[in-house]
C-alpha atoms as a PDB file:
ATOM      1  CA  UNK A   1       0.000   0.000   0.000  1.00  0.00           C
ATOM      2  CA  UNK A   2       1.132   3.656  -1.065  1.00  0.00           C
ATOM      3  CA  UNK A   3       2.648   5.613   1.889  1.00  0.00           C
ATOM      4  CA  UNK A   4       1.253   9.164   1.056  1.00  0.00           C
ATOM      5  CA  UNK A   5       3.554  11.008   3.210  1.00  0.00           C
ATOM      6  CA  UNK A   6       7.008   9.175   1.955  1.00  0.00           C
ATOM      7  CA  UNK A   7       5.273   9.493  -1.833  1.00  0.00           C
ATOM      8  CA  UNK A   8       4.878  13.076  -0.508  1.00  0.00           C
ATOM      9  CA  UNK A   9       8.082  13.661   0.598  1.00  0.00           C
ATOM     10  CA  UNK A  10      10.039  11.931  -2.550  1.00  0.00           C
ATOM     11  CA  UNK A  11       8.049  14.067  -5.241  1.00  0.00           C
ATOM     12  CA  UNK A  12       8.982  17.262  -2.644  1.00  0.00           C
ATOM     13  CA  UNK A  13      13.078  16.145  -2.628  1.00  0.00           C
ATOM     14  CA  UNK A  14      13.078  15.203  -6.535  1.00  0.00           C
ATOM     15  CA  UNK A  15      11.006  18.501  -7.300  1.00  0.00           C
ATOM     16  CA  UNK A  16      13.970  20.247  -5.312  1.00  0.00           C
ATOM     17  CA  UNK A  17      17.015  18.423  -6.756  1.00  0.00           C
ATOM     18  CA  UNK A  18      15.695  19.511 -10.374  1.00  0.00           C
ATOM     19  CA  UNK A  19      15.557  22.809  -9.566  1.00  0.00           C
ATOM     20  CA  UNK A  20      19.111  22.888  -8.142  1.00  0.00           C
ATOM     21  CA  UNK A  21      20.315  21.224 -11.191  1.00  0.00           C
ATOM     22  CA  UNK A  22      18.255  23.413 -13.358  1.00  0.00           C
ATOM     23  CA  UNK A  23      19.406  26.558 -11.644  1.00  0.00           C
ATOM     24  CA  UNK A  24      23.397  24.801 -11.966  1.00  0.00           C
ATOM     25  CA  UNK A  25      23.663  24.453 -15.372  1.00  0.00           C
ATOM     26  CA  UNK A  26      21.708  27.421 -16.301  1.00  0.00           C
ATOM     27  CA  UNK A  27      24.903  29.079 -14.879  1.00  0.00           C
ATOM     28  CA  UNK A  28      27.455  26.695 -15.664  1.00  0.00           C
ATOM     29  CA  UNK A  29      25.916  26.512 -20.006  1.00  0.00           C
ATOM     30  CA  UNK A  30      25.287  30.197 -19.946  1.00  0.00           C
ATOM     31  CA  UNK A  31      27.734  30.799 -22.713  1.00  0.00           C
ATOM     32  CA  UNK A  32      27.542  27.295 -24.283  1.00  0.00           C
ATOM     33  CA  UNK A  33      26.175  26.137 -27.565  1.00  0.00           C
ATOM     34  CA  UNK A  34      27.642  22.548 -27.632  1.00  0.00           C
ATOM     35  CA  UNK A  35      29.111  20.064 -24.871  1.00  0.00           C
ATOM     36  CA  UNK A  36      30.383  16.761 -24.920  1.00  0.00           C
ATOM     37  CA  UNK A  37      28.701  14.645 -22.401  1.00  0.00           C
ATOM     38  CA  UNK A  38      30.195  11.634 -20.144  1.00  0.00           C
ATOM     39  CA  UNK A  39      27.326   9.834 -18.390  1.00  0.00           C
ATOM     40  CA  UNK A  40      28.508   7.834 -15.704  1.00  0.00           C
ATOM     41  CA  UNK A  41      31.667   9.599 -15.636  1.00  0.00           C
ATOM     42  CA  UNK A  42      33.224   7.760 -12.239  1.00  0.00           C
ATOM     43  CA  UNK A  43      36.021  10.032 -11.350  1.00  0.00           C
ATOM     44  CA  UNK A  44      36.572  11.566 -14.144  1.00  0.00           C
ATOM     45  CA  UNK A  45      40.070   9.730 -15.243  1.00  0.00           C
ATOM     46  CA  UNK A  46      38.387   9.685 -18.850  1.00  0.00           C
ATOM     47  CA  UNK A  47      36.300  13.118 -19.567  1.00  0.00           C
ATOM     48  CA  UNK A  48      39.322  15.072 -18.148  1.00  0.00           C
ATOM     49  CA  UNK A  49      42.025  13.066 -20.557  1.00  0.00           C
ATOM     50  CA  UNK A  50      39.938  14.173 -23.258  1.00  0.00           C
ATOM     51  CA  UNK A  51      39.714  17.766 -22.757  1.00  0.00           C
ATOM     52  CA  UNK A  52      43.089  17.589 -22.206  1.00  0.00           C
ATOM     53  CA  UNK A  53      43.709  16.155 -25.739  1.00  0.00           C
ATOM     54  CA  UNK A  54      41.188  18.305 -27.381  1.00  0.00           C
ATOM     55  CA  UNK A  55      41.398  21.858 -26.650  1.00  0.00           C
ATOM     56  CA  UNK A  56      39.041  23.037 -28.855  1.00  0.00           C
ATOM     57  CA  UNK A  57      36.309  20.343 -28.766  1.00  0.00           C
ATOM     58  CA  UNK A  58      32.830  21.784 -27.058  1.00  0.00           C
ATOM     59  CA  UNK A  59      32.977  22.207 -22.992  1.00  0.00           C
ATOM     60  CA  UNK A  60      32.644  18.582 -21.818  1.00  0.00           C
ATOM     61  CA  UNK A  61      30.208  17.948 -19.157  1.00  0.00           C
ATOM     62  CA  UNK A  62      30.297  14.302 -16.755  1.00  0.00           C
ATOM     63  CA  UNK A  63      27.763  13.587 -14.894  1.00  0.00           C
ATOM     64  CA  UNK A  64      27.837  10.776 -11.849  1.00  0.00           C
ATOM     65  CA  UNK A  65      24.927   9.820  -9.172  1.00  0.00           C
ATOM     66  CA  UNK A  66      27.639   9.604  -6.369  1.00  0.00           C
ATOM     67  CA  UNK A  67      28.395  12.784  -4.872  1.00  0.00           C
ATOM     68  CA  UNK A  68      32.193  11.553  -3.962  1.00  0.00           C
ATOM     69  CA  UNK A  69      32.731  10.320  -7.194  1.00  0.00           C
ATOM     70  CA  UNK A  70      31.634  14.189  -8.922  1.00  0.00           C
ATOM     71  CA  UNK A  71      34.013  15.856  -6.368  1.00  0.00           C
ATOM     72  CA  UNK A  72      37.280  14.077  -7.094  1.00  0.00           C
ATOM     73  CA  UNK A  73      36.515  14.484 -10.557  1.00  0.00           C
ATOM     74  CA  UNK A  74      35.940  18.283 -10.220  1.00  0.00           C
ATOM     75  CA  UNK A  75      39.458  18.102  -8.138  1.00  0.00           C
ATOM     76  CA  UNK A  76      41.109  16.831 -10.996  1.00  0.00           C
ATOM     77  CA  UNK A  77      39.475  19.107 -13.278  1.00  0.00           C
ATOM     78  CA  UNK A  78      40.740  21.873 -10.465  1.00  0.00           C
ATOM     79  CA  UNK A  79      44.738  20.679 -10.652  1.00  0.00           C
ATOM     80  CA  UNK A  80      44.496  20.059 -14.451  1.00  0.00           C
ATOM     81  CA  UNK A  81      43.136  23.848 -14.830  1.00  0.00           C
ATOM     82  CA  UNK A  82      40.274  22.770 -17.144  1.00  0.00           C
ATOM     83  CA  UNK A  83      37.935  24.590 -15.164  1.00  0.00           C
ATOM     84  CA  UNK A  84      36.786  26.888 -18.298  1.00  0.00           C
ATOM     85  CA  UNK A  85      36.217  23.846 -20.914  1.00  0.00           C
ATOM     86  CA  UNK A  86      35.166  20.950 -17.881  1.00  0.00           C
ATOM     87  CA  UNK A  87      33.062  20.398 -15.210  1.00  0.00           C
ATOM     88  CA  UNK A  88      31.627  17.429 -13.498  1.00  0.00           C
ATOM     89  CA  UNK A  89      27.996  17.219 -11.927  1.00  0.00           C
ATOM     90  CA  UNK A  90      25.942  15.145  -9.513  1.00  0.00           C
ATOM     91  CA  UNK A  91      22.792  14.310 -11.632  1.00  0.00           C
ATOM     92  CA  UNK A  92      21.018  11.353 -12.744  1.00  0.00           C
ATOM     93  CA  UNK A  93      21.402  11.022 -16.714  1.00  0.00           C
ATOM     94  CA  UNK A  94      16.845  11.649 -17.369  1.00  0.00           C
ATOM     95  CA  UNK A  95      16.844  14.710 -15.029  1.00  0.00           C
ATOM     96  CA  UNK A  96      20.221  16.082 -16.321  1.00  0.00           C
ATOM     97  CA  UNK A  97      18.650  16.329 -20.069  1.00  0.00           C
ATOM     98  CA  UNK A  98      15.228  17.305 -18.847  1.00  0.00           C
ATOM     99  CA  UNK A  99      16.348  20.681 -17.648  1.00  0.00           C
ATOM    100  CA  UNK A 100      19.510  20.903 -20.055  1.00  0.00           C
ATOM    101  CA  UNK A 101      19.331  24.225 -21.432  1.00  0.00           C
ATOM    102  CA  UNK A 102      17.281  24.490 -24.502  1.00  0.00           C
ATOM    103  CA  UNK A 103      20.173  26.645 -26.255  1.00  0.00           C
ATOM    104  CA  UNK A 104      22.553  24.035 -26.089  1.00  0.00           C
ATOM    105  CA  UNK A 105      23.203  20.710 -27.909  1.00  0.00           C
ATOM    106  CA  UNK A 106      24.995  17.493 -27.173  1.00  0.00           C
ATOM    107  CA  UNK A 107      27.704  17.001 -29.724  1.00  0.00           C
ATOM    108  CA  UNK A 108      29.769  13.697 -28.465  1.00  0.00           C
ATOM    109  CA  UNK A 109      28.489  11.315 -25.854  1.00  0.00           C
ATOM    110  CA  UNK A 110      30.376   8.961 -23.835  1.00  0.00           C
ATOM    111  CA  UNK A 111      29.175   5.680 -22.015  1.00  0.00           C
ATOM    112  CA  UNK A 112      31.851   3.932 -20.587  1.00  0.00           C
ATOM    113  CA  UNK A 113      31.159   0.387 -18.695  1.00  0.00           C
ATOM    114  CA  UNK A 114      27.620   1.069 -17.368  1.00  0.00           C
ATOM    115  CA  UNK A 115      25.850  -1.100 -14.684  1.00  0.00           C
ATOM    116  CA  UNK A 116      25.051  -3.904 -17.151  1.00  0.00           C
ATOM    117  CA  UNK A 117      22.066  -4.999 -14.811  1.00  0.00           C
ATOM    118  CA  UNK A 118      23.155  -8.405 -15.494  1.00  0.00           C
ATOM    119  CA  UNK A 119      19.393  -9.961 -14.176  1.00  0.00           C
ATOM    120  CA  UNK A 120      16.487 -10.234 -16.979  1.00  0.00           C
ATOM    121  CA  UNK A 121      13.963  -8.136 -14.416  1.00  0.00           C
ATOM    122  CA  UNK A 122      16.436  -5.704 -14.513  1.00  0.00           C
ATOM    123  CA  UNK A 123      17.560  -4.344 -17.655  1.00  0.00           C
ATOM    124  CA  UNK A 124      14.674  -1.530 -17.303  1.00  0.00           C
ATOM    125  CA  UNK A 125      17.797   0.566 -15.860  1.00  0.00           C
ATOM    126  CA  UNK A 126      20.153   0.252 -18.566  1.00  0.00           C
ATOM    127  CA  UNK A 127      21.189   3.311 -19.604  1.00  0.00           C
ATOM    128  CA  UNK A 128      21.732   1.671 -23.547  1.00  0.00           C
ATOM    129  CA  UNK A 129      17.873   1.548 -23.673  1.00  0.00           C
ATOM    130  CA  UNK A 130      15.306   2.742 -26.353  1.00  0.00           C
ATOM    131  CA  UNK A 131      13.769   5.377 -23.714  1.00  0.00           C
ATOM    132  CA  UNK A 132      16.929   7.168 -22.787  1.00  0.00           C
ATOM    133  CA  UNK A 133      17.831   7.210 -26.636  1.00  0.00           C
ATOM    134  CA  UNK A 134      15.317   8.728 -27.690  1.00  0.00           C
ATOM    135  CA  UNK A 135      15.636  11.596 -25.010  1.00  0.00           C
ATOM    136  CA  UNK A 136      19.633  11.341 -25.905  1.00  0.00           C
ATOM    137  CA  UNK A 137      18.214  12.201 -29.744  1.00  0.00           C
ATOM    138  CA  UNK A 138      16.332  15.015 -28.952  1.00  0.00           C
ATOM    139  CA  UNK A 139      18.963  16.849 -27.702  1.00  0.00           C
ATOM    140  CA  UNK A 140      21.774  16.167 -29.875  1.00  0.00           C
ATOM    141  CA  UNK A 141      22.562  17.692 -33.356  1.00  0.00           C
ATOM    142  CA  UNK A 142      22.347  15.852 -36.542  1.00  0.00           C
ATOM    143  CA  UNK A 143      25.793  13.724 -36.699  1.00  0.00           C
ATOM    144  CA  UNK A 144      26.513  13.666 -32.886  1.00  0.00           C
ATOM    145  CA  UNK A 145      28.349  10.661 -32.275  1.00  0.00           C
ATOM    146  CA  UNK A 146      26.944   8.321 -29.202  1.00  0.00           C
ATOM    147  CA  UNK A 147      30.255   6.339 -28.051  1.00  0.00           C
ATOM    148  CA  UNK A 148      29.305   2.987 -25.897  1.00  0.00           C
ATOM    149  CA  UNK A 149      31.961   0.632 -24.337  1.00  0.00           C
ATOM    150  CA  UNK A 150      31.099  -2.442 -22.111  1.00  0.00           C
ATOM    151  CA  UNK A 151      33.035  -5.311 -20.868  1.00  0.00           C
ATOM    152  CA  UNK A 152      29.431  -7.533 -20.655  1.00  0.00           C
ATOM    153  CA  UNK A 153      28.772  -9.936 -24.112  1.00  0.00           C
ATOM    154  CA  UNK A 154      24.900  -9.509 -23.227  1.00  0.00           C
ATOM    155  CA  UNK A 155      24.655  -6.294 -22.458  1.00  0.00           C
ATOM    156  CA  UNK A 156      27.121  -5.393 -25.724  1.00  0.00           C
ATOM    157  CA  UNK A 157      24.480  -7.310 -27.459  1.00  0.00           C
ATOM    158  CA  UNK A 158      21.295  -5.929 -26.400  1.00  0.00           C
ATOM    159  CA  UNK A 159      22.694  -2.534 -27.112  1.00  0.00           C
ATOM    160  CA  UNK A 160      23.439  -2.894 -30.676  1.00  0.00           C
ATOM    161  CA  UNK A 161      20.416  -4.615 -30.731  1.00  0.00           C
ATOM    162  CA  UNK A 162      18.520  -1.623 -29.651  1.00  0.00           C
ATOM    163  CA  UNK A 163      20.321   0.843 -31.490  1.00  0.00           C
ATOM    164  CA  UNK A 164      20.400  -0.890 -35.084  1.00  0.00           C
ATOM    165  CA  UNK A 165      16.489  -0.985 -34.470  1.00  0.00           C
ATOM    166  CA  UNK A 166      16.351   3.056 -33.362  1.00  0.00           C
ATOM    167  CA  UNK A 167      15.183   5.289 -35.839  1.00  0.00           C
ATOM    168  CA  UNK A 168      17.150   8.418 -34.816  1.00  0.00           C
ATOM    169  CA  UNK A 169      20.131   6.685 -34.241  1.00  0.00           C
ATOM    170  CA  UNK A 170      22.380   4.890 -37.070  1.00  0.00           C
ATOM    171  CA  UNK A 171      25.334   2.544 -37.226  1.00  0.00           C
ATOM    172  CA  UNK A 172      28.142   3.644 -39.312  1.00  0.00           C
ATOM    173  CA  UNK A 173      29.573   1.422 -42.140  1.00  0.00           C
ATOM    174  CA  UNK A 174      32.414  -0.431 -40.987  1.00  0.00           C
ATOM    175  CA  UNK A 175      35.128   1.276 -43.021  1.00  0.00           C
ATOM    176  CA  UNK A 176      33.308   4.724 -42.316  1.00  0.00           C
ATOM    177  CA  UNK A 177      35.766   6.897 -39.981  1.00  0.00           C
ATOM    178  CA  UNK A 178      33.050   7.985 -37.819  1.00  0.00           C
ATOM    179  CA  UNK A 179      32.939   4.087 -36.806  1.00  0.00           C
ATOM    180  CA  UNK A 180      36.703   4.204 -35.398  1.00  0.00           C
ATOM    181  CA  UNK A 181      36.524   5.055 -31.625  1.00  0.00           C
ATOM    182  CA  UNK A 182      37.631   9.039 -31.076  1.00  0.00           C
ATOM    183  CA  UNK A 183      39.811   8.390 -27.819  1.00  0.00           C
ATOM    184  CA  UNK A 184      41.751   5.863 -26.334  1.00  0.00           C
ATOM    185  CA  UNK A 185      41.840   6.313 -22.343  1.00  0.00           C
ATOM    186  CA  UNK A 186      41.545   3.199 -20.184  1.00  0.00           C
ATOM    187  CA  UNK A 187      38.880   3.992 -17.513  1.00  0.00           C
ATOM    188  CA  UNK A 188      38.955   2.389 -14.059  1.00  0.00           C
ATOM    189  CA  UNK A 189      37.119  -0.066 -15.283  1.00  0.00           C
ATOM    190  CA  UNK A 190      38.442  -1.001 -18.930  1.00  0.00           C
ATOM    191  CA  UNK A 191      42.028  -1.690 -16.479  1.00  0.00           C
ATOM    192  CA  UNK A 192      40.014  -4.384 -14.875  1.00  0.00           C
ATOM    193  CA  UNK A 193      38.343  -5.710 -17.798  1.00  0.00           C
ATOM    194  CA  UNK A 194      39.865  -9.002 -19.419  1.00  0.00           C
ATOM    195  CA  UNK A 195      38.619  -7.774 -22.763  1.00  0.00           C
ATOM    196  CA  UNK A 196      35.588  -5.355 -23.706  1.00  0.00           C
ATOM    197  CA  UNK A 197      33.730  -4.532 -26.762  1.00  0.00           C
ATOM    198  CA  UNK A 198      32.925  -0.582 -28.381  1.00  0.00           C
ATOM    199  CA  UNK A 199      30.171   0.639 -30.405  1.00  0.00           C
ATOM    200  CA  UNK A 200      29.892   4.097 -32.145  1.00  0.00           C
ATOM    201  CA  UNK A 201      26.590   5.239 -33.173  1.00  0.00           C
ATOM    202  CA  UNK A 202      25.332   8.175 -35.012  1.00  0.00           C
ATOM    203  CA  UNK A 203      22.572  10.814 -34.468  1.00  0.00           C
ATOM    204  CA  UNK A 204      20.373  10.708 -37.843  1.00  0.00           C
END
């Protein structure tokens, strides 16, 4: 049975964490047209690497659900004096693009080993699913590149799977050079891996 006063309370905390995110990249975007976007971005070994090796690609934006996680990464950005082209935020990936500024585009995004929610009753919260791509779509500009890495056969599987099927999304041809991967920068995560699998898709 529904607990009104917990439902209450949970609309009344999510209601203000939107608005603090709103009001956070409203000033963070002001002067943005373009980012490059890191979802799940850990603690931030990767998204910093790569403004580092591209000076001049759009401001590049990670985004993490654990608050630790988002402030190392913001110290790094901090020692690595990035702090006009990078910036990491706490922010879940649905409420991040729901109040993303409507001036400003996604040009490159990165998903690099995601929870593959390994159990069948669970794959509702992959991130590689049809929902989030389409909200992914409306947001980025024709050509964006979406850039998806796992070390899980399945999940590698059911993502291609859901992207080949997309209608806003494409798969390059093989030999196309928007298929080759843009950056090579071993995660936390890709150290671990035995082996792991990559997938570059295309906005339509």
């Amino acid at each position: 049975m529904e607990n009104p006063i917990r439902t209450a309370n949970f609309l009344a905390e999510r209601d203000a964490r939107i608005a603090a995110l709103r009001e956070t990249l409203g000033a963070l975007l002001r002067e943005q047209s373009r980012i490059t976007l890191e979802i799940g971005c850990g603690h931030g070994h990767f998204l910093t690497a790569y403004a580092e090796a591209h000076p001049q690609a759009p401001f590049c934006a990670g985004l993490d659900l654990i608050g630790d996680r988002v402030r190392r990464a913001n110290r790094k950005c901090e020692r690595a004096a990035l702090g006009d082209r990078l910036a990491f935020v706490q922010a879940e990936a649905v409420e991040f693009l729901s109040v993303l500024p409507e001036h400003v585009a996604l040009a490159d995004i990165f998903i690099l080993f995601p929870d593959p929610w390994p159990k069948r009753r669970h794959h509702k919260h992959r991130i590689m699913r049809s929902e989030i791509l389409d909200r992914l779509a409306e947001r980025a500009e024709p050509g964006a590149r979406l850039c998806f890495r796992t070390d899980d056969r399945d999940y590698f599987a059911a993502a291609s799977e859901v992207v080949g099927e997309h209608p806003r999304w494409r798969l390059p041809d093989k030999d196309d050079p928007a298929a080759t991967w843009p950056f090579e920068h071993a995660t936390v995560f890709q150290q671990k891996a035995d082996a792991h699998q990559s997938l570059v898709t295309l906005r339509a």
